[in-house]
Protein backbone atom coordinates (compact mmCIF):
# COMPACT_ATOMS: atom_id res chain seq x y z
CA UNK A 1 -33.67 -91.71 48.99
CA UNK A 2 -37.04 -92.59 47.64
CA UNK A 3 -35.19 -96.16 46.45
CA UNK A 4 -34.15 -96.71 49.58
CA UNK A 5 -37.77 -96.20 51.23
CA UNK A 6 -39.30 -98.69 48.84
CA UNK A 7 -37.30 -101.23 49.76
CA UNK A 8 -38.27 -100.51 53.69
CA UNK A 9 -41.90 -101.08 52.52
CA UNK A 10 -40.65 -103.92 50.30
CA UNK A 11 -38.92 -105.38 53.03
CA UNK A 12 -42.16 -104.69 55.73
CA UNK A 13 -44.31 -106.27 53.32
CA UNK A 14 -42.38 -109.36 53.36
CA UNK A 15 -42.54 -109.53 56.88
CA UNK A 16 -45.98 -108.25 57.38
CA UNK A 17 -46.42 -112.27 54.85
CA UNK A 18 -44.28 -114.15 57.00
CA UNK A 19 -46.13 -113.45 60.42
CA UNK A 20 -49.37 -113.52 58.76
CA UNK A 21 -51.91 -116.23 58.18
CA UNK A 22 -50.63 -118.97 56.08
CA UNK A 23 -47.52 -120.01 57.75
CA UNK A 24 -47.58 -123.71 57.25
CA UNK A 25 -47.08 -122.94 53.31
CA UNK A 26 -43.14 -121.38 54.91
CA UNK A 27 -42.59 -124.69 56.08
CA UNK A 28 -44.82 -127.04 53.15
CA UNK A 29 -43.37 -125.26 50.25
CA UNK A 30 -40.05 -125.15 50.34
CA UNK A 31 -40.10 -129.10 51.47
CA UNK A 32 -41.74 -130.01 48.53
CA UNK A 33 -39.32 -127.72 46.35
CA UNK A 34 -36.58 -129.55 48.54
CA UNK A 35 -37.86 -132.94 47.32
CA UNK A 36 -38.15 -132.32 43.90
CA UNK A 37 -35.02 -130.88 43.71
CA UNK A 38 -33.31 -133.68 45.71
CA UNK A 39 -35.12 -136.15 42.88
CA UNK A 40 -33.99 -133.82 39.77
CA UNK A 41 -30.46 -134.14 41.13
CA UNK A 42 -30.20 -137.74 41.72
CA UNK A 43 -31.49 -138.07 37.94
CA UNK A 44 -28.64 -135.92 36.95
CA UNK A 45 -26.20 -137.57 38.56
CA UNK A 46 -27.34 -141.13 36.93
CA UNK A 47 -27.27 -139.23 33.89
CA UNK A 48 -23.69 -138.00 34.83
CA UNK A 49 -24.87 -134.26 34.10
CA UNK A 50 -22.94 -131.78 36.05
CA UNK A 51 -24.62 -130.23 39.73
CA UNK A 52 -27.48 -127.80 38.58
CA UNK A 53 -26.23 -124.58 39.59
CA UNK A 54 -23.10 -125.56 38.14
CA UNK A 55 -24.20 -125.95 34.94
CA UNK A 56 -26.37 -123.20 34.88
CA UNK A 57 -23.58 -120.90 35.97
CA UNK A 58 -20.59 -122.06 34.16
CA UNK A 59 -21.49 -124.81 31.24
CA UNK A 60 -22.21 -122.91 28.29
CA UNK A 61 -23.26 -126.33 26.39
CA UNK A 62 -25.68 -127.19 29.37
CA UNK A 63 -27.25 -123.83 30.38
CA UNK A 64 -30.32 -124.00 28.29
CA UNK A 65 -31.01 -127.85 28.67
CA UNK A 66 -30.51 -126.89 32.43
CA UNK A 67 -32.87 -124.27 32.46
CA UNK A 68 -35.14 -125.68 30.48
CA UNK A 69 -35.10 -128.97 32.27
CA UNK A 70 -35.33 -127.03 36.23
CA UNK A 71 -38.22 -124.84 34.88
CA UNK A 72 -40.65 -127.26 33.94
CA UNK A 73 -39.82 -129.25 37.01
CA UNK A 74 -40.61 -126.45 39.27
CA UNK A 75 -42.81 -124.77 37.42
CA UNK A 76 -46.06 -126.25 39.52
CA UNK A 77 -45.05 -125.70 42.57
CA UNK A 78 -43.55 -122.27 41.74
CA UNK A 79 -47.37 -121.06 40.68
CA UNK A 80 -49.15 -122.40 43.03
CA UNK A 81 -46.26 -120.84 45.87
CA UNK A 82 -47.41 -117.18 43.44
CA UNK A 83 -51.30 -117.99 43.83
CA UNK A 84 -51.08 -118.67 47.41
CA UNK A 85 -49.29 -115.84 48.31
CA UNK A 86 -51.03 -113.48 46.10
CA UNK A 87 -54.55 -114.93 48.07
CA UNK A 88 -52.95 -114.52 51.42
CA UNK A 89 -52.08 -111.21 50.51
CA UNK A 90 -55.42 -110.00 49.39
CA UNK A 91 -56.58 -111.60 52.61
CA UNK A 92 -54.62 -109.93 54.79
CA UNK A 93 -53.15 -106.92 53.47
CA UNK A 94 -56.55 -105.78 51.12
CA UNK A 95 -54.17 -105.80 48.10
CA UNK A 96 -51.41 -107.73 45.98
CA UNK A 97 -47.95 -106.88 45.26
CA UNK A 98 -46.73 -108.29 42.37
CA UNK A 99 -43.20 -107.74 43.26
CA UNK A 100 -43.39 -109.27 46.57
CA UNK A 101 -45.39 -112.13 45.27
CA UNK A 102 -42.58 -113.17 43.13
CA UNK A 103 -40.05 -112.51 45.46
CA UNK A 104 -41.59 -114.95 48.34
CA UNK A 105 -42.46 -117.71 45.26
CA UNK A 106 -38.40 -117.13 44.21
CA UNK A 107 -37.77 -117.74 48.08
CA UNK A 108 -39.85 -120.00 48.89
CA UNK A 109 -39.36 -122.36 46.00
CA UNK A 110 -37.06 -121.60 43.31
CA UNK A 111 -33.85 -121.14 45.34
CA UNK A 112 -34.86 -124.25 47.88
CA UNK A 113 -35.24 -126.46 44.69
CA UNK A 114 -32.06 -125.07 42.61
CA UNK A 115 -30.18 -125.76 45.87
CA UNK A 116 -31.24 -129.24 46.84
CA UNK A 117 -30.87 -130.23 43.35
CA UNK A 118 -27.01 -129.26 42.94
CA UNK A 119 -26.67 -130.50 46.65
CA UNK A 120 -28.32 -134.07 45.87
CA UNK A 121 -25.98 -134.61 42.48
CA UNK A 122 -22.92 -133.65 44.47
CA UNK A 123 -23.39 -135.35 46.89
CA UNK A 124 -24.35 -138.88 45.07
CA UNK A 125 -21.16 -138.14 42.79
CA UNK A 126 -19.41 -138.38 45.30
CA UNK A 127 -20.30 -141.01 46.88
CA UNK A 128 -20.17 -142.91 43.96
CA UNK A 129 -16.24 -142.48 43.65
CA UNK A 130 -16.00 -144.02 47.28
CA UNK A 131 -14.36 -147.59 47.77
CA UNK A 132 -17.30 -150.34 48.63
């Protein structure tokens, strides 16, 4: 019971951040993860790795490189998603919730880049083994 009410609060605080100040950073954020990823993945398909999630998943040999590789790409815009939300939170709900914090960054950033970037490879393998 009380599990399920903090995830009612979790969940209100998340909303309580999306109709808040600060919405441009719903819409600015996860573009720029989008990009990056979209550039990560068409350097992994020159390089002939396999798609991102892919490899993270499933390809022992390639999980750490993968890793490795996706968190230093994303790990700029991934704290400055956490400092901006933890701001707008102090702003307009007096306090900051770690837990949320991460969750909107992970959201907002992380899954829009991990996505693009097995998306972009995919798709430019592809089209690669298309006739001319």
């Amino acid at each position: 019971m009380e599990l399920n009410t903090s995830f009612a609060a979790f969940l209100a605080g998340l909303e309580a951040r999306i109709g808040g100040s600060g919405t441009l950073r719903l819409v600015l954020q996860p573009l720029f993860a989008i990009l990056l990823g979209m550039r990560d993945g068409r350097h992994d398909a020159q390089a002939g790795r396999p798609p991102y999630l892919w490899a993270v998943l499933f390809y022992r040999g390639h999980r750490r490189a993968a890793v490795k590789q996706g968190a230093v790409a994303i790990a700029k815009p991934f704290v400055t998603a956490l400092a901006t939300d933890a701001v707008l939170s102090y702003i307009t709900l007096g306090t900051v919730y770690p837990g949320e914090t991460l969750a909107v960054g992970c959201l907002l950033v992380a899954l829009p880049y991990a996505v693009a970037r097995a998306a972009t490879n995919r798709l430019l393998r592809r089209r690669a083994r298309l006739p001319a």
